[in-house]
PDB file of N, CA and C in Angstrom:
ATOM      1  N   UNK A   1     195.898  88.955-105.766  1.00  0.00           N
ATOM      2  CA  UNK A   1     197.000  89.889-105.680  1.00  0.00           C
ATOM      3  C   UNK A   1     197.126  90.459-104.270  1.00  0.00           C
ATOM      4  N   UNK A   2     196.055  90.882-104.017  1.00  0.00           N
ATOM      5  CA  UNK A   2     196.056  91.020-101.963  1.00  0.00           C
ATOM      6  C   UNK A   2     196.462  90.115-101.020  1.00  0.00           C
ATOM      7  N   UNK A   3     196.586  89.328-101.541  1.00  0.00           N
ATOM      8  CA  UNK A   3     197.568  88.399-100.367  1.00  0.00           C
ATOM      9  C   UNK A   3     199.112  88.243-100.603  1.00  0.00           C
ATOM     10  N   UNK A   4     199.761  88.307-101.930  1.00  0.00           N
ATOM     11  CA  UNK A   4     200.386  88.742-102.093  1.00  0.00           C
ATOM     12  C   UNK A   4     201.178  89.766-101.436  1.00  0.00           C
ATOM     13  N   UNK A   5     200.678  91.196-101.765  1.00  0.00           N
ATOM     14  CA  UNK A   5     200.870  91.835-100.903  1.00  0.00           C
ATOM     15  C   UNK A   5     200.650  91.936 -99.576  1.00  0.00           C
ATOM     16  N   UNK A   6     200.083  91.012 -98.690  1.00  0.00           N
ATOM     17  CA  UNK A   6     199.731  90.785 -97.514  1.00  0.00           C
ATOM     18  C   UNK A   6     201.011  90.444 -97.285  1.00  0.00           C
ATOM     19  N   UNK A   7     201.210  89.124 -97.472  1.00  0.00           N
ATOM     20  CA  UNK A   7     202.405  88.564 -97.482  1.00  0.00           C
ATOM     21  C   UNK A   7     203.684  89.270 -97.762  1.00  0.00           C
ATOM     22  N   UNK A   8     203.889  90.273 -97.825  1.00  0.00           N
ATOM     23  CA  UNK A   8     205.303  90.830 -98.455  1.00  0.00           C
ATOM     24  C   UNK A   8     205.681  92.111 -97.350  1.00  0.00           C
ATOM     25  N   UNK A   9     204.020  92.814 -97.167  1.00  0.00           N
ATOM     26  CA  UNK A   9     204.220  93.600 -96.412  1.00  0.00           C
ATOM     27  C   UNK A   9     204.530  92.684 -94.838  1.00  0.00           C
ATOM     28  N   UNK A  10     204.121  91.368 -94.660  1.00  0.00           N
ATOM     29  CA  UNK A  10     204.075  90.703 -93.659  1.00  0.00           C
ATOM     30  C   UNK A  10     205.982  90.197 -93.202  1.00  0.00           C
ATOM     31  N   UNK A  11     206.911  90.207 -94.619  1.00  0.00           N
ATOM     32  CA  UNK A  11     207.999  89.149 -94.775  1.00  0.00           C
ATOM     33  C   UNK A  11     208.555  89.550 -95.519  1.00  0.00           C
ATOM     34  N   UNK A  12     208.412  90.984 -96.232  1.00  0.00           N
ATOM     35  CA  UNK A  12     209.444  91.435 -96.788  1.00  0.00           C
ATOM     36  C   UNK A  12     210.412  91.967 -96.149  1.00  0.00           C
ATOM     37  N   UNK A  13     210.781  93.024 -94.904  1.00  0.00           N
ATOM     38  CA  UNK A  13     211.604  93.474 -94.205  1.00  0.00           C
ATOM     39  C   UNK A  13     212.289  92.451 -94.042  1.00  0.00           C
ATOM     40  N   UNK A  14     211.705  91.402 -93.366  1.00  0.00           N
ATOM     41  CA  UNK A  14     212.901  90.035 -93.107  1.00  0.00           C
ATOM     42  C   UNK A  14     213.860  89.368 -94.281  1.00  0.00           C
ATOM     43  N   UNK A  15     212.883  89.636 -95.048  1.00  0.00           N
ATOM     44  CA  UNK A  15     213.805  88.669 -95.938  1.00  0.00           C
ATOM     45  C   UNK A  15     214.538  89.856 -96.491  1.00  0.00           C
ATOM     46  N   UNK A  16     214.317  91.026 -96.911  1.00  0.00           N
ATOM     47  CA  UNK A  16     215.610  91.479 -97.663  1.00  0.00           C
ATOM     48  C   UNK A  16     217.057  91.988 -96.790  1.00  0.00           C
ATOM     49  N   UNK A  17     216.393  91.587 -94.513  1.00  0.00           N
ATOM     50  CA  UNK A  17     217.001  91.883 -94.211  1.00  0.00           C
ATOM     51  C   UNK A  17     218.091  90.736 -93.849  1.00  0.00           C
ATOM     52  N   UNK A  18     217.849  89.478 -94.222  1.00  0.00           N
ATOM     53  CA  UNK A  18     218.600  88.595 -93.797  1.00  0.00           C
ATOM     54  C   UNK A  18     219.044  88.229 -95.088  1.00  0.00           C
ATOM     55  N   UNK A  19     218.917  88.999 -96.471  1.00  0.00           N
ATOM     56  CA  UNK A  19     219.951  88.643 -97.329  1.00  0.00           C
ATOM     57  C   UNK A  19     220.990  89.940 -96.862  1.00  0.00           C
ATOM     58  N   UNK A  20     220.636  91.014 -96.583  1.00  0.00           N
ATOM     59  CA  UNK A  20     221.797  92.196 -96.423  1.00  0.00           C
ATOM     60  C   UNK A  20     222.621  91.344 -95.478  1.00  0.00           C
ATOM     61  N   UNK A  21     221.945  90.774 -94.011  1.00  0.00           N
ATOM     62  CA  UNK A  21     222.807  89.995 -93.152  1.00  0.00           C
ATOM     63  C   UNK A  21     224.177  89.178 -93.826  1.00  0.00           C
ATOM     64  N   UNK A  22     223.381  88.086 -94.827  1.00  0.00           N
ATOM     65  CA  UNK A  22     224.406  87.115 -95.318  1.00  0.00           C
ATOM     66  C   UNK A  22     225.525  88.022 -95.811  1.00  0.00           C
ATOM     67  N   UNK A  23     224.846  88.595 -97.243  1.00  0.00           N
ATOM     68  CA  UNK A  23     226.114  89.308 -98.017  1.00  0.00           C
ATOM     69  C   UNK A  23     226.897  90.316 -96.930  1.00  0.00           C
ATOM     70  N   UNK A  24     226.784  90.822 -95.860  1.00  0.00           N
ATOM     71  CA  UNK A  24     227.586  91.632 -94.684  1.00  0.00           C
ATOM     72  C   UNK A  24     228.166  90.148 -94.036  1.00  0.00           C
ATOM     73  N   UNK A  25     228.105  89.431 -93.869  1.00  0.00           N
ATOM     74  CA  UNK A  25     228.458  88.000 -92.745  1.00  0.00           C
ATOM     75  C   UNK A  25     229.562  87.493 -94.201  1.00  0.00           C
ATOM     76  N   UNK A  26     229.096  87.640 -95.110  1.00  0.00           N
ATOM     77  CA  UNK A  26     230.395  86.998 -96.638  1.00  0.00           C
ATOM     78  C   UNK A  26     231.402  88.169 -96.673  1.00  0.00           C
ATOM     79  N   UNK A  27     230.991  89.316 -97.366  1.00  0.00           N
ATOM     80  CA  UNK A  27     232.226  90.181 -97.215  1.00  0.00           C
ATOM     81  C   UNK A  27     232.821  90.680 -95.784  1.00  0.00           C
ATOM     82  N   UNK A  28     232.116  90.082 -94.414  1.00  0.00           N
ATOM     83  CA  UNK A  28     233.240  90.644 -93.450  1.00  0.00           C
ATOM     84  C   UNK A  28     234.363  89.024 -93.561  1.00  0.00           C
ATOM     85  N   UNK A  29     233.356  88.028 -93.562  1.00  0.00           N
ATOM     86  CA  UNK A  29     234.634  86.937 -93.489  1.00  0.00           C
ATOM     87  C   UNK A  29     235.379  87.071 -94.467  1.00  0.00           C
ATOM     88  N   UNK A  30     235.043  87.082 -96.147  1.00  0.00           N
ATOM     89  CA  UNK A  30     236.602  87.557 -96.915  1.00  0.00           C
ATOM     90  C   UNK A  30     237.356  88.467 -96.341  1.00  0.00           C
ATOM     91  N   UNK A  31     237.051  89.442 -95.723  1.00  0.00           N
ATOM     92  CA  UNK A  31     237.863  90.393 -95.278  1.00  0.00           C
ATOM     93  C   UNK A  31     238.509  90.127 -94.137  1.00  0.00           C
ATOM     94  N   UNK A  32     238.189  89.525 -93.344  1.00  0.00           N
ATOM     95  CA  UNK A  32     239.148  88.551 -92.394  1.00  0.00           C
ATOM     96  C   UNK A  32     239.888  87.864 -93.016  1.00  0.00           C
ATOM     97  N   UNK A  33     239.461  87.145 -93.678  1.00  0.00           N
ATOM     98  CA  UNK A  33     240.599  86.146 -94.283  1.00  0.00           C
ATOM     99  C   UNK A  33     241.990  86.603 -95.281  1.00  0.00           C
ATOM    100  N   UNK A  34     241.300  87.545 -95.720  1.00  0.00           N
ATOM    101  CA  UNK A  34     242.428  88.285 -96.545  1.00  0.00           C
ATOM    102  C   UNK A  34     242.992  89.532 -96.107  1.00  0.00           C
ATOM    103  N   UNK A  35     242.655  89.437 -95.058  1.00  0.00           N
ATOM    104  CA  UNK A  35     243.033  90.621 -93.933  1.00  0.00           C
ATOM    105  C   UNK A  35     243.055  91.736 -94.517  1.00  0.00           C
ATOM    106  N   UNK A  36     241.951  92.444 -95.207  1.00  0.00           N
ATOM    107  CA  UNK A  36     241.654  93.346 -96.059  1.00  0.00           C
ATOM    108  C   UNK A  36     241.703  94.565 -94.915  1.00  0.00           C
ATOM    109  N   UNK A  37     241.936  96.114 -95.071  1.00  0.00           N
ATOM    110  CA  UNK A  37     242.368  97.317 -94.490  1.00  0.00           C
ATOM    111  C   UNK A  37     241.049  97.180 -93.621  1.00  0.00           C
ATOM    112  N   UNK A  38     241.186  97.894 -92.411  1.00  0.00           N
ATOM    113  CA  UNK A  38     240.262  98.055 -91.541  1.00  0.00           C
ATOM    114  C   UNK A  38     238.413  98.872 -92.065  1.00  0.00           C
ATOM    115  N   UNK A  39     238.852  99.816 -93.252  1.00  0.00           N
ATOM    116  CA  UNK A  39     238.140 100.531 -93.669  1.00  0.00           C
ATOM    117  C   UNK A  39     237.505  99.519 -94.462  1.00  0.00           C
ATOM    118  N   UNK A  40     237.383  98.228 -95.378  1.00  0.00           N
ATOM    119  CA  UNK A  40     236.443  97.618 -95.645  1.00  0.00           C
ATOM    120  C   UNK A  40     235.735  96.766 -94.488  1.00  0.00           C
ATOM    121  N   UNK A  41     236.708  96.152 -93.399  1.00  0.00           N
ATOM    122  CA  UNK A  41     235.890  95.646 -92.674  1.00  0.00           C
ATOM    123  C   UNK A  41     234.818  96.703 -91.918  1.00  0.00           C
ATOM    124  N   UNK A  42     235.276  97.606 -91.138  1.00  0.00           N
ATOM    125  CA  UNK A  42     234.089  98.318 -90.918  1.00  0.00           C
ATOM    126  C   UNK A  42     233.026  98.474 -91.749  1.00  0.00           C
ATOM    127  N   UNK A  43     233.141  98.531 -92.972  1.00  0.00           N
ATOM    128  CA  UNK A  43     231.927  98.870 -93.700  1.00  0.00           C
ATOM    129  C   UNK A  43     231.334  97.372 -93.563  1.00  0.00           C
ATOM    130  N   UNK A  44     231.712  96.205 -94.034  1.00  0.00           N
ATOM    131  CA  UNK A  44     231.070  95.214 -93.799  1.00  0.00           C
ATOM    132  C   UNK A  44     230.546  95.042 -92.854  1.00  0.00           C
ATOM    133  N   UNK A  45     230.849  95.308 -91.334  1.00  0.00           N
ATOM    134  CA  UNK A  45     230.442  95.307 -90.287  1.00  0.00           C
ATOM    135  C   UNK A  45     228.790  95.808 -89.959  1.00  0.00           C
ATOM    136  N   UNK A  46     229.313  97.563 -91.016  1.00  0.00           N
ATOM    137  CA  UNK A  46     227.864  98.025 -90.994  1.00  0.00           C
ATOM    138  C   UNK A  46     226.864  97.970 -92.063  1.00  0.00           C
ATOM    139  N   UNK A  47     227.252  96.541 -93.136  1.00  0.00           N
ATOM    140  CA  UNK A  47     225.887  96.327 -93.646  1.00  0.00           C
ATOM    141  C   UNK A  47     225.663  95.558 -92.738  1.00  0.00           C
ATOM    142  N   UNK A  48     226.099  94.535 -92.229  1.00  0.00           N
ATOM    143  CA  UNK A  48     225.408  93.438 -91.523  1.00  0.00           C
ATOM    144  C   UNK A  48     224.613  94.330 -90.097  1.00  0.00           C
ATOM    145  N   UNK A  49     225.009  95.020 -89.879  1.00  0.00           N
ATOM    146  CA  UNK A  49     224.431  95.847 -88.446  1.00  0.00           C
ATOM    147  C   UNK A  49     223.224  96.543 -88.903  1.00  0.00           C
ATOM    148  N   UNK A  50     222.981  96.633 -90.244  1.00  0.00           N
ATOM    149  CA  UNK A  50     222.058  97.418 -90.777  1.00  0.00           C
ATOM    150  C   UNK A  50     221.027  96.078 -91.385  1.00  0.00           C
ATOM    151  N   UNK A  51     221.481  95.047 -91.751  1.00  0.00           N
ATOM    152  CA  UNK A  51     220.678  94.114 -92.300  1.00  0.00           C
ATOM    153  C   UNK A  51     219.813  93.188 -91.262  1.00  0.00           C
ATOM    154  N   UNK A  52     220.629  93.576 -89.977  1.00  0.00           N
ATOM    155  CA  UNK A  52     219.685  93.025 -88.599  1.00  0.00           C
ATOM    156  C   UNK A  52     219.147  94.013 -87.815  1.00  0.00           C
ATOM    157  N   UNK A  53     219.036  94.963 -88.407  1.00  0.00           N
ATOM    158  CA  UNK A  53     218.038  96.450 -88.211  1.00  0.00           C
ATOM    159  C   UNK A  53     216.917  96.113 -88.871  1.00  0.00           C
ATOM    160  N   UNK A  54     216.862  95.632 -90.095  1.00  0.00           N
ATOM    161  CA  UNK A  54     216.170  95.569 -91.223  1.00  0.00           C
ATOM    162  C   UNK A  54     215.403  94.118 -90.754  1.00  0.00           C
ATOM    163  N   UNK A  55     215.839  93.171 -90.259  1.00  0.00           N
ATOM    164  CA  UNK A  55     215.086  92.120 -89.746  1.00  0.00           C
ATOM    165  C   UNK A  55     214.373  92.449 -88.813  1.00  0.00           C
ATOM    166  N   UNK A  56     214.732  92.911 -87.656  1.00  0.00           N
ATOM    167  CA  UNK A  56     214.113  93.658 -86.340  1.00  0.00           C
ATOM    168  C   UNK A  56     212.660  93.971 -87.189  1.00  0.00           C
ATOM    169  N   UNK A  57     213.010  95.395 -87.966  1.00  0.00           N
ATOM    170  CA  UNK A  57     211.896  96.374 -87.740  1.00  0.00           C
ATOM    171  C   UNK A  57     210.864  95.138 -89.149  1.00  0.00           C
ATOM    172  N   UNK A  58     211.385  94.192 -89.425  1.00  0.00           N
ATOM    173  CA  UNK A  58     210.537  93.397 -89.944  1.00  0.00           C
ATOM    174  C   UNK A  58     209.627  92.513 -89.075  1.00  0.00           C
ATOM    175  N   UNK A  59     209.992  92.066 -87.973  1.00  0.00           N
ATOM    176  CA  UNK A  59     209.230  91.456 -87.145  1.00  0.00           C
ATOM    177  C   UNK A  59     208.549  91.818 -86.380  1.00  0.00           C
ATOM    178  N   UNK A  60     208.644  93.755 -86.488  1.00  0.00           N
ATOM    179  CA  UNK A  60     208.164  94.732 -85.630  1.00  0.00           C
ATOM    180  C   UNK A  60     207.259  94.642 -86.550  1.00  0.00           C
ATOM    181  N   UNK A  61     207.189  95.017 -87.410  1.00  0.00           N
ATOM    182  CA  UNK A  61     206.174  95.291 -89.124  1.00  0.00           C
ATOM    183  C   UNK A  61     204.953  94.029 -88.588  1.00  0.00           C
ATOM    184  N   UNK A  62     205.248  92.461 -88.568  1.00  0.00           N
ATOM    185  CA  UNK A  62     204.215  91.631 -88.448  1.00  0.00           C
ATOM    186  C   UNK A  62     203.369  91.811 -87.613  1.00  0.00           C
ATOM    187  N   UNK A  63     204.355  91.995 -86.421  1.00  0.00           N
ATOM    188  CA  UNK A  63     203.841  92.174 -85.294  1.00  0.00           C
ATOM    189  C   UNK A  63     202.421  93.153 -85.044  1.00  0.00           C
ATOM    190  N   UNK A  64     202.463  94.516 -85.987  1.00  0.00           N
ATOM    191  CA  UNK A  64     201.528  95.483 -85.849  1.00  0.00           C
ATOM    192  C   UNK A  64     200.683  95.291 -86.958  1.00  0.00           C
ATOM    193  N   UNK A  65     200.835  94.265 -88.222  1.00  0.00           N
ATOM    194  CA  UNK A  65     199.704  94.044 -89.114  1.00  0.00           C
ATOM    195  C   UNK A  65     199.017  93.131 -88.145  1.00  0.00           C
ATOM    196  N   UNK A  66     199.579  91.877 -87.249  1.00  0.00           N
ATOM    197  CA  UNK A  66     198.668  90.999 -86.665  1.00  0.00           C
ATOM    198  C   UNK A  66     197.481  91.495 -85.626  1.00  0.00           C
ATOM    199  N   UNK A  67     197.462  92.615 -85.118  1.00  0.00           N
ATOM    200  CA  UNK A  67     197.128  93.444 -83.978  1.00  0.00           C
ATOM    201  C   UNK A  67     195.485  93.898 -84.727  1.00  0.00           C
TER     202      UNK A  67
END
């Protein structure tokens, strides 16, 4: 079970931050495409800005368990 959690604390930030990425990268392109009001694209804008926050401080995370 400890590696497990090794592993999650190691690759979890990334991964739940590069699914926020996708689903922000899907609803800004529907919203381009359907030229949806400015007020959803911004918000799409800022999950994806937040879901590559969330990757960052994930690779920051490995970085200081490997140390």
């Amino acid at each position: 079970m400890n590696k497990i959690k090794a592993w999650w604390a190691a690759h979890g930030t990334k991964i739940l931050g590069t699914v926020a990425v996708i689903i922000g990268a899907g609803g800004e392109s529907l919203s381009l495409i359907q030229a949806v009001d400015p007020k959803h694209s911004a918000l799409w804008a800022l999950v994806m800005g937040l879901g590559g926050a969330i990757v960052r401080r994930g690779f920051t995370n490995t970085k200081t368990l490997q140390q």
